[in-house]
Protein backbone atom coordinates (compact mmCIF):
# COMPACT_ATOMS: atom_id res chain seq x y z
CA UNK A 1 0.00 0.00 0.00
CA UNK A 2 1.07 3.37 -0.70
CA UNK A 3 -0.28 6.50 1.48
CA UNK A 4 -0.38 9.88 -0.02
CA UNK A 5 -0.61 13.15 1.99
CA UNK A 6 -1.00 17.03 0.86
CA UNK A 7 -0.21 19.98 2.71
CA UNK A 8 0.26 23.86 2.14
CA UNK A 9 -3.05 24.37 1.21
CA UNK A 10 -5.19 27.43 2.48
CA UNK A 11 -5.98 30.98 1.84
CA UNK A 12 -3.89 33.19 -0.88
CA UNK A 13 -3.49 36.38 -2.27
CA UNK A 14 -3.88 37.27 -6.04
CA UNK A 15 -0.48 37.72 -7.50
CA UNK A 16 1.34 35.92 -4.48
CA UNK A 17 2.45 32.05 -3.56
CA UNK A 18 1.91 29.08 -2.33
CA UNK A 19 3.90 25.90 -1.58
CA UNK A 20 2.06 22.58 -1.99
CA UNK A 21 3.75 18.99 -0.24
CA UNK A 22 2.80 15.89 -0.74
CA UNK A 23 4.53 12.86 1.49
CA UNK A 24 4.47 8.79 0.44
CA UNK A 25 4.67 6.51 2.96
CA UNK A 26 4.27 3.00 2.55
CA UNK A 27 5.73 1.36 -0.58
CA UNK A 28 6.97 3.73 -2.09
CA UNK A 29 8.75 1.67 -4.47
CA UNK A 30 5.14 0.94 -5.92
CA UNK A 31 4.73 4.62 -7.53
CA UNK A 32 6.77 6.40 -10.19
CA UNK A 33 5.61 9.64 -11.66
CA UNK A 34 4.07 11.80 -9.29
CA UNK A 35 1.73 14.97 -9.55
CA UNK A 36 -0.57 16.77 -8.98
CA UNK A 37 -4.61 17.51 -10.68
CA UNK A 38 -6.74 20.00 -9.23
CA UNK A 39 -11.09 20.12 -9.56
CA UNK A 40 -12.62 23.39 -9.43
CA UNK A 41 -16.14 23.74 -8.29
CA UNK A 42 -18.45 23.10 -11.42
CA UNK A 43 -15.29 21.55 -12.93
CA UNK A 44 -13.50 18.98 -14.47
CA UNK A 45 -10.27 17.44 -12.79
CA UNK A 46 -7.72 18.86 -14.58
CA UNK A 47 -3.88 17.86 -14.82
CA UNK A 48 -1.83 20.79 -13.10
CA UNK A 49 1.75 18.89 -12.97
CA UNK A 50 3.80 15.58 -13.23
CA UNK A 51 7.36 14.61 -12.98
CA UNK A 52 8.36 11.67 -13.05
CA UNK A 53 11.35 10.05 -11.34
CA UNK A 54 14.13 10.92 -13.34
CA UNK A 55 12.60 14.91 -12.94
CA UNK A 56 11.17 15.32 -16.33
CA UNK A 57 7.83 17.89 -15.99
CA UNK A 58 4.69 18.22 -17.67
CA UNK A 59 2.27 21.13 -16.75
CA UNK A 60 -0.85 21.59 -17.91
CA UNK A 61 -1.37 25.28 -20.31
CA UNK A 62 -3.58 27.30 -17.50
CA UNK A 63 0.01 26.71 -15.13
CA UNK A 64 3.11 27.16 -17.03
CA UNK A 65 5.50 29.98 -16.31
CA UNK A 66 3.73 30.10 -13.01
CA UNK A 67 3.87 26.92 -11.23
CA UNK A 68 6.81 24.81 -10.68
CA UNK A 69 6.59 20.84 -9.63
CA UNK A 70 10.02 19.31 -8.16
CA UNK A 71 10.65 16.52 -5.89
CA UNK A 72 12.71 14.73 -3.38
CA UNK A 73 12.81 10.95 -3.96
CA UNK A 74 15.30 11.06 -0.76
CA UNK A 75 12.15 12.07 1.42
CA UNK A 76 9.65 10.90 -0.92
CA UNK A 77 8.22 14.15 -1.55
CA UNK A 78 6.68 16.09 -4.46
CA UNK A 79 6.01 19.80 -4.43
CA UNK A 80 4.25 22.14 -5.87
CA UNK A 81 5.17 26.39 -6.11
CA UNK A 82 2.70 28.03 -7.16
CA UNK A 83 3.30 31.98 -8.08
CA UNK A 84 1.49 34.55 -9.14
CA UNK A 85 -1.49 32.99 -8.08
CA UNK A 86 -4.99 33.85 -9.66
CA UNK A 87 -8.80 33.64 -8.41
CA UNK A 88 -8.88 31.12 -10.79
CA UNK A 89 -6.42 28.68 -9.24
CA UNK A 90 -9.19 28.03 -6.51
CA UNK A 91 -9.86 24.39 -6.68
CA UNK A 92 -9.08 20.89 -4.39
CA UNK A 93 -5.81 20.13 -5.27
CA UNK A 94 -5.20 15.94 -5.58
CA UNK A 95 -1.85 14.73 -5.44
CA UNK A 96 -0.92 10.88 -7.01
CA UNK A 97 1.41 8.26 -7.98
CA UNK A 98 1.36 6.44 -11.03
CA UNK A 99 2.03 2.97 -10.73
CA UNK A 100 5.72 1.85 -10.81
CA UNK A 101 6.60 -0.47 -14.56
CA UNK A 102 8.56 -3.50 -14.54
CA UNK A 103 8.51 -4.88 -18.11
CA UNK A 104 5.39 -4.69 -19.15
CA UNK A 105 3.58 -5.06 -15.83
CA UNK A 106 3.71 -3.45 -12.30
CA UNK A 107 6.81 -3.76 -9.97
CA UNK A 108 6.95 -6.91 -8.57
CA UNK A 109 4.85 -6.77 -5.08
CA UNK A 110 3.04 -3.92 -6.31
CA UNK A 111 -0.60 -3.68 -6.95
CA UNK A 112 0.14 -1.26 -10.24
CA UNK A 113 -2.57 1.02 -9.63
CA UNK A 114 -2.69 4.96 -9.20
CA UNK A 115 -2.81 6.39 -5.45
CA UNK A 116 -4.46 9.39 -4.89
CA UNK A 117 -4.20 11.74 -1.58
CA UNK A 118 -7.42 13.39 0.08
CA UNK A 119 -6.74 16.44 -1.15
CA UNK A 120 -5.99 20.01 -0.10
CA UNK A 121 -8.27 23.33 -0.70
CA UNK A 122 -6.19 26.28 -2.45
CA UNK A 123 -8.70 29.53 -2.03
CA UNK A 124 -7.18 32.50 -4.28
CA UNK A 125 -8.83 35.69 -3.14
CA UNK A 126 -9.35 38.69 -5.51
């Protein structure tokens, strides 16, 4: 099992920052990629970022030049900076872990599924 926790969510400012976290525990050896999708009220869930273990980055188009994704595979940790924030950024934030490959199939021991944490709120205020 694999146990995914955010944190750094809350209340921010047009124009300024905030720092997401997000901590595995467990078997960690069972998840790869990392990242982050966030779900606006009304919304879709849409991908914000994703790196995966070697620290290649994907972000979706409403994000880039703004955010940043990084991690620490050391601490088993995945961030997310988030600058010049906008009302529209409001949304529950859902960080997961794609499922780590061996051949063709999951890592041995591994149930080669996607883990998803509970979620954090980001509020952007105008």
């Amino acid at each position: 099992q694999v146990q995914l926790v955010e944190s750094g969510g809350g209340l921010g400012q047009a124009g300024g920052s905030l720092r997401l976290s997000c901590a595995a525990s467990g078997d960690t050896i069972c998840i790869s990629a990392m990242g982050w999708y966030r779900q606006a009220p009304g919304k879709e869930r849409d991908l914000v970022a994703r790196i995966t273990s070697g620290g290649s980055t994907n972000y979706g188009e409403s994000v880039k030049g703004r955010f940043t994704i990084s991690r620490d595979n050391a601490k088993n940790t995945v961030y997310l900076q988030m600058n010049s924030l906008k009302p529209e950024d409001t949304a529950d934030y859902y960080c997961y872990g794609e499922p780590t490959l061996y051949g063709s199939g999951p890592y041995p021991g591994c149930d080669g599924v996607d883990h998803w944490g509970k979620g954090t709120l980001v509020t952007v205020s105008s």
